[in-house]
Protein backbone atom coordinates (compact mmCIF):
# COMPACT_ATOMS: atom_id res chain seq x y z
CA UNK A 1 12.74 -6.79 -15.38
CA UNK A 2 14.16 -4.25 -13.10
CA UNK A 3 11.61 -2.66 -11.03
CA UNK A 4 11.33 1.11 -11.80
CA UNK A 5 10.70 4.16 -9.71
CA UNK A 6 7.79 6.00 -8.66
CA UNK A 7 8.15 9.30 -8.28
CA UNK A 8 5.32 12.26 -7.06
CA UNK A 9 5.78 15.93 -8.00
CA UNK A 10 3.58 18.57 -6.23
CA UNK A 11 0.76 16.42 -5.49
CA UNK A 12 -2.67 18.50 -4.25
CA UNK A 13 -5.80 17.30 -2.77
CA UNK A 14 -8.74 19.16 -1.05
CA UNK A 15 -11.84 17.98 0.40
CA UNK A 16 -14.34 20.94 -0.43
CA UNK A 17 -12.33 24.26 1.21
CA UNK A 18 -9.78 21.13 3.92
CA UNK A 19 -6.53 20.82 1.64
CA UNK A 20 -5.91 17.51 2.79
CA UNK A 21 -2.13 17.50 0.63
CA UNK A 22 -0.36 21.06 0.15
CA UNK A 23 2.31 20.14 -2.92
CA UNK A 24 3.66 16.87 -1.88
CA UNK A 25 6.50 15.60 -3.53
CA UNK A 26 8.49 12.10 -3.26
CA UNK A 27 10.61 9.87 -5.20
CA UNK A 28 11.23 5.82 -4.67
CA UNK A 29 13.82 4.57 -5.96
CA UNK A 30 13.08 1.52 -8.06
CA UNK A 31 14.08 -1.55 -6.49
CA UNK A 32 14.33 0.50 -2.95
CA UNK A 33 12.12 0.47 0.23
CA UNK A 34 10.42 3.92 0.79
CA UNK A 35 8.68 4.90 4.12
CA UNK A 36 6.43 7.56 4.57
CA UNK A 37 5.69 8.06 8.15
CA UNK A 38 3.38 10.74 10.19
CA UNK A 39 0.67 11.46 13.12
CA UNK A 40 -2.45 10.08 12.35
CA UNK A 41 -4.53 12.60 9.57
CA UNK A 42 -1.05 13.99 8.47
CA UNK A 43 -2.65 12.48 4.85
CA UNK A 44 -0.32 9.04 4.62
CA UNK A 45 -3.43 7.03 3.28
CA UNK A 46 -4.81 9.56 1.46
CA UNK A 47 -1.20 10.50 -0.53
CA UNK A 48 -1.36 6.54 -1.42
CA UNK A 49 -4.60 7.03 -2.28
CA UNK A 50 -4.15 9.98 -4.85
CA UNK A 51 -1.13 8.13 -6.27
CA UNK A 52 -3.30 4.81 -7.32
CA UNK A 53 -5.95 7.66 -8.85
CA UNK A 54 -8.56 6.38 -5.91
CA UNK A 55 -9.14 10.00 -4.47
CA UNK A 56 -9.53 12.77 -7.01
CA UNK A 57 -6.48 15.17 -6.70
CA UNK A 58 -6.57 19.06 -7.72
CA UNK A 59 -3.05 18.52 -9.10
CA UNK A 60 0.14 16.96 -9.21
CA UNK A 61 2.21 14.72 -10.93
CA UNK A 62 2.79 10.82 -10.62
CA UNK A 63 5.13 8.68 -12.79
CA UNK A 64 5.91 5.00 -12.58
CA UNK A 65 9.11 4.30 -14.00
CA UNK A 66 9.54 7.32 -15.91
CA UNK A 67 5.88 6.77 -17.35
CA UNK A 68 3.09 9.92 -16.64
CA UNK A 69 0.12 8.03 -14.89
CA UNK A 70 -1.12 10.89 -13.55
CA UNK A 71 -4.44 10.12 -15.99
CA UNK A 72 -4.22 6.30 -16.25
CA UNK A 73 -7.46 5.12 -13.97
CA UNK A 74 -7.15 2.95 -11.26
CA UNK A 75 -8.30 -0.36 -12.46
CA UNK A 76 -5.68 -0.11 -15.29
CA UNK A 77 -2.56 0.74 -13.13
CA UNK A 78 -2.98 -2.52 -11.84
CA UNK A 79 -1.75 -4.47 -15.22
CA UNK A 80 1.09 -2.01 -15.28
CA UNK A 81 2.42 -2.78 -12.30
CA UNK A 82 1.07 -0.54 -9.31
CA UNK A 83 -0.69 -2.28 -6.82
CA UNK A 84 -2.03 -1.45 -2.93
CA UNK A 85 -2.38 -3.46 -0.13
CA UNK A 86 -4.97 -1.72 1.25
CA UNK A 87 -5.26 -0.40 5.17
CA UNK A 88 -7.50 -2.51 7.21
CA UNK A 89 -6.64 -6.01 5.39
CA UNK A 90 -9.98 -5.66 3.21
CA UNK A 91 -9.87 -9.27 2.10
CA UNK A 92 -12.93 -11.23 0.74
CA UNK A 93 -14.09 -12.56 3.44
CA UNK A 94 -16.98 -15.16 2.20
CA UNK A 95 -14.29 -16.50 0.14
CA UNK A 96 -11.85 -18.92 0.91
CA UNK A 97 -7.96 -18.07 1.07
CA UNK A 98 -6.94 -19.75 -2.32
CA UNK A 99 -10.28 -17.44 -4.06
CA UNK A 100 -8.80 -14.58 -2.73
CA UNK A 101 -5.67 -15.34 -4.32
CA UNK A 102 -7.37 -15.56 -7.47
CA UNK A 103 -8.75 -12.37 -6.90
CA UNK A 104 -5.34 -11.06 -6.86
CA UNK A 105 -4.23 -12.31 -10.47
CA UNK A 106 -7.97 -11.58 -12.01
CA UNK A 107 -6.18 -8.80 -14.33
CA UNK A 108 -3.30 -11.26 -15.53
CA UNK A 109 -3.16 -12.45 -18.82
CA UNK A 110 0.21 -14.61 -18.42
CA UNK A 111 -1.72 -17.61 -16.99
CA UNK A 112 0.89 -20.28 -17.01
CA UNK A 113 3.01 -18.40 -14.99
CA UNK A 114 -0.09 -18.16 -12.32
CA UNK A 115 1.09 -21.77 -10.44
CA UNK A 116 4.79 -20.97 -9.88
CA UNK A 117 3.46 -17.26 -8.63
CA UNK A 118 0.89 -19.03 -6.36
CA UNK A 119 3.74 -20.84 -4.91
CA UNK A 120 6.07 -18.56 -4.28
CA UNK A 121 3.55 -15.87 -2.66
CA UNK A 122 2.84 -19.63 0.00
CA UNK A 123 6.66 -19.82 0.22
CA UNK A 124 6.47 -16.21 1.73
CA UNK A 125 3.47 -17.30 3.88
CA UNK A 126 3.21 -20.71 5.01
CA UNK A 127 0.35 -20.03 7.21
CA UNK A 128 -1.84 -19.89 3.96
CA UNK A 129 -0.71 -22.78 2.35
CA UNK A 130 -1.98 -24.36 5.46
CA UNK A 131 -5.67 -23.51 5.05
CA UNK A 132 -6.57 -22.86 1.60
CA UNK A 133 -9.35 -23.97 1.69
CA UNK A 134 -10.66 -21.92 5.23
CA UNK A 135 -12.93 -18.74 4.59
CA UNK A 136 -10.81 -15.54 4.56
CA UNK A 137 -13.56 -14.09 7.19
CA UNK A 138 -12.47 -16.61 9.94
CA UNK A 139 -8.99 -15.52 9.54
CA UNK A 140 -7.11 -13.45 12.40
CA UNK A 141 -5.76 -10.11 11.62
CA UNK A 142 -2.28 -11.40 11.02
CA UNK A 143 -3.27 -13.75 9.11
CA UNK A 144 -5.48 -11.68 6.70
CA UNK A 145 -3.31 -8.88 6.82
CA UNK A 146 -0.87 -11.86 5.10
CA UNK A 147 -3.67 -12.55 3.04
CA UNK A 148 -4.13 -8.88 1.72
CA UNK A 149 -0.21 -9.08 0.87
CA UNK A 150 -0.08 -12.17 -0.41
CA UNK A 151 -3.24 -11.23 -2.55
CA UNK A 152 -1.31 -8.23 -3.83
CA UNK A 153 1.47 -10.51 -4.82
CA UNK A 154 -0.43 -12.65 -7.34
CA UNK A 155 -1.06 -9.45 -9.28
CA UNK A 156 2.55 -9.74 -10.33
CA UNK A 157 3.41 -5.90 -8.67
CA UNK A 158 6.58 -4.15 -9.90
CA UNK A 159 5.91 -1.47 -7.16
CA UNK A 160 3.57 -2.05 -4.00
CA UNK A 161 2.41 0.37 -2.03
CA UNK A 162 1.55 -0.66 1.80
CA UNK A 163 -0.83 1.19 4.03
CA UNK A 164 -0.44 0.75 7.25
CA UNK A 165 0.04 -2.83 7.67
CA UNK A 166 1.08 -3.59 11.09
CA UNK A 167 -1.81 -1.59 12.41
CA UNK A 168 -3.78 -3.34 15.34
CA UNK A 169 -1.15 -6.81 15.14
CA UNK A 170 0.14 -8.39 18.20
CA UNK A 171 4.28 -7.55 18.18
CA UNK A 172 5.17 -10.86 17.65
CA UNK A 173 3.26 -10.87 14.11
CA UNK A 174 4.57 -7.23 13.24
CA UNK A 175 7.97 -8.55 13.35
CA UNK A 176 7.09 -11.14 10.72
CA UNK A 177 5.49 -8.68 8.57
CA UNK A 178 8.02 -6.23 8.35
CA UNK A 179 10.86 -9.43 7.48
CA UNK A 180 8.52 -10.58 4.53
CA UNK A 181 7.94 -7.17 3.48
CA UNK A 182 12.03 -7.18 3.35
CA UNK A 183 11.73 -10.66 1.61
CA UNK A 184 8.87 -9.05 -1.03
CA UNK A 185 11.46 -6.54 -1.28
CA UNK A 186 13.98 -8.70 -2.34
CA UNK A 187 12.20 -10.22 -5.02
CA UNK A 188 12.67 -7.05 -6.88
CA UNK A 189 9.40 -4.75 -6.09
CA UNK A 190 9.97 -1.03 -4.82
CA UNK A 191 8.03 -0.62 -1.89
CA UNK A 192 6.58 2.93 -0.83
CA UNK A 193 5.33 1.79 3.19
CA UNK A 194 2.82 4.17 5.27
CA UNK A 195 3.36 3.43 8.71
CA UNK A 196 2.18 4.89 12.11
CA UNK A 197 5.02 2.23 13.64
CA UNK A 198 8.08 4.61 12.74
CA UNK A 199 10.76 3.57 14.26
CA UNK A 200 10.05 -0.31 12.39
CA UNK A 201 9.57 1.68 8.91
CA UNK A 202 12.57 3.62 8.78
CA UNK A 203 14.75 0.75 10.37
CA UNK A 204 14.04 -1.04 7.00
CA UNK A 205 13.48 1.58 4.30
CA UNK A 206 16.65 3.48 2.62
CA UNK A 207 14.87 6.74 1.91
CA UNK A 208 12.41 8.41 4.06
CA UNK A 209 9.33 10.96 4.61
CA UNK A 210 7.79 12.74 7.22
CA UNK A 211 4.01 13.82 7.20
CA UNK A 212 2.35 16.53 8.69
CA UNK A 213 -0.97 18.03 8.20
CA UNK A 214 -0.50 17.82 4.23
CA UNK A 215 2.92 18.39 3.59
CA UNK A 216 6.25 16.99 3.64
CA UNK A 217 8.56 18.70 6.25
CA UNK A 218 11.60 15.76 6.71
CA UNK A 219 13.01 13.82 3.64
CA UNK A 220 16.81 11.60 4.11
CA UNK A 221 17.29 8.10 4.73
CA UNK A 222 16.23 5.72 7.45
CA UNK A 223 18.74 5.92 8.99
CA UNK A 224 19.16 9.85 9.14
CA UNK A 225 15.33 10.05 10.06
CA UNK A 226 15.82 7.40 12.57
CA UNK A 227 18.46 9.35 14.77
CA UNK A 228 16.76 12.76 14.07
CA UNK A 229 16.08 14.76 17.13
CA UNK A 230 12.91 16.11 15.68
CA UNK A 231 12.07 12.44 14.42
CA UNK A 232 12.81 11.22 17.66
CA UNK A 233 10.37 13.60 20.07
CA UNK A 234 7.53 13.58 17.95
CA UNK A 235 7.06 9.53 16.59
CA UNK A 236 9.31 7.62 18.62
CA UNK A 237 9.37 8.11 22.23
């Protein structure tokens, strides 16, 4: 199945009289790698947020795959293919690895594909397969921050949206989570990717966004956004 587009037109959100998004609009290409990078409360999480149907927007537009979801609620976007990996790991954390897993395909009705799905999402993370069986609470932040993706996996996305998820990670396990979410990539799900770590984001997505307070005021590729001046001074260093 080829993995479709997501696309945002003139998105709006306000909290009370705050407009918290002021007409935000972004495409992914399906099949691509999409980052949208900004200061912190430039409105990355809550533009990820308003596209799932989690926060309540005043307007807008949001298609998946040429399909209006603008009205679909959250906990049906899931079966059609939209899924979040949440900032801040969020995992289950009185239950054990393989549970959370579980948790992940809970909306699936194509059970005997589950097993060769379970394997492939402890192909991307060994460190799992390892300790099934250990509570997801005990877990380090890499290693539930793998569990929050790999969760996200079993729900069989088609397009995954990532919030943040190299915040508060030791380097050495940011590297590895920006290669599998290259690998997850590969497997044929569009990835949209909020990230405070710019210069890591756009290195690895082919279209790009820039943030600030609400609105979108840089759009190219990676690579264009990488060696922007403007880019440069205000995220990079």
């Amino acid at each position: 199945m080829t993995a479709p587009s997501l696309t945002v037109d003139d998105l709006h959100v306000s909290y009370g009289s705050i407009r918290a998004l002021r007409g935000i609009s972004l495409h992914v290409p399906g099949g691509s790698i999409c980052a949208l990078v900004g200061a912190n409360g430039a409105g990355k999480t809550t533009t990820l947020n308003a596209i799932c149907g989690l926060r309540t927007r005043t307007s807008g537009r949001v298609t998946l795959g040429g399909t209006d979801i603008t009205k679909v609620p959250p906990h049906d976007l899931v079966p059609m293919g939209l899924v979040q990996v949440p900032e801040g790991r969020r995992v289950f954390s009185r239950l054990t690895i393989a549970e959370n897993l579980a948790m992940g395909a809970f909306r699936r009705t194509d059970r005997a594909a589950l097993a060769g799905d379970l394997e492939r999402v402890l192909t991307l993370f060994p460190r799992l397969k390892e300790r099934l069986t250990q509570l997801a609470g005990t877990l380090s932040g890499g290693e539930q921050q793998m569990l929050a993706m790999g969760r996200a996996m079993m729900s069989k996305p088609r397009v995954l949206l990532m919030d943040e998820p190299s915040m508060g990670l030791a380097p050495m396990l940011v590297d590895m989570i920006f290669e599998t979410i290259v690998a997850i990539n590969q497997l044929g799900v569009t990835v949209l990717l909020v990230e405070q770590n710019a210069y890591m984001a756009l290195e690895i997505a082919q279209t790009a966004y820039v943030l600030q307070s609400g609105e979108i005021v840089l759009a190219g590729t990676g690579a264009e956004l990488i060696t922007s001046e403007a880019v440069r001074e205000a995220y990079l260093g």
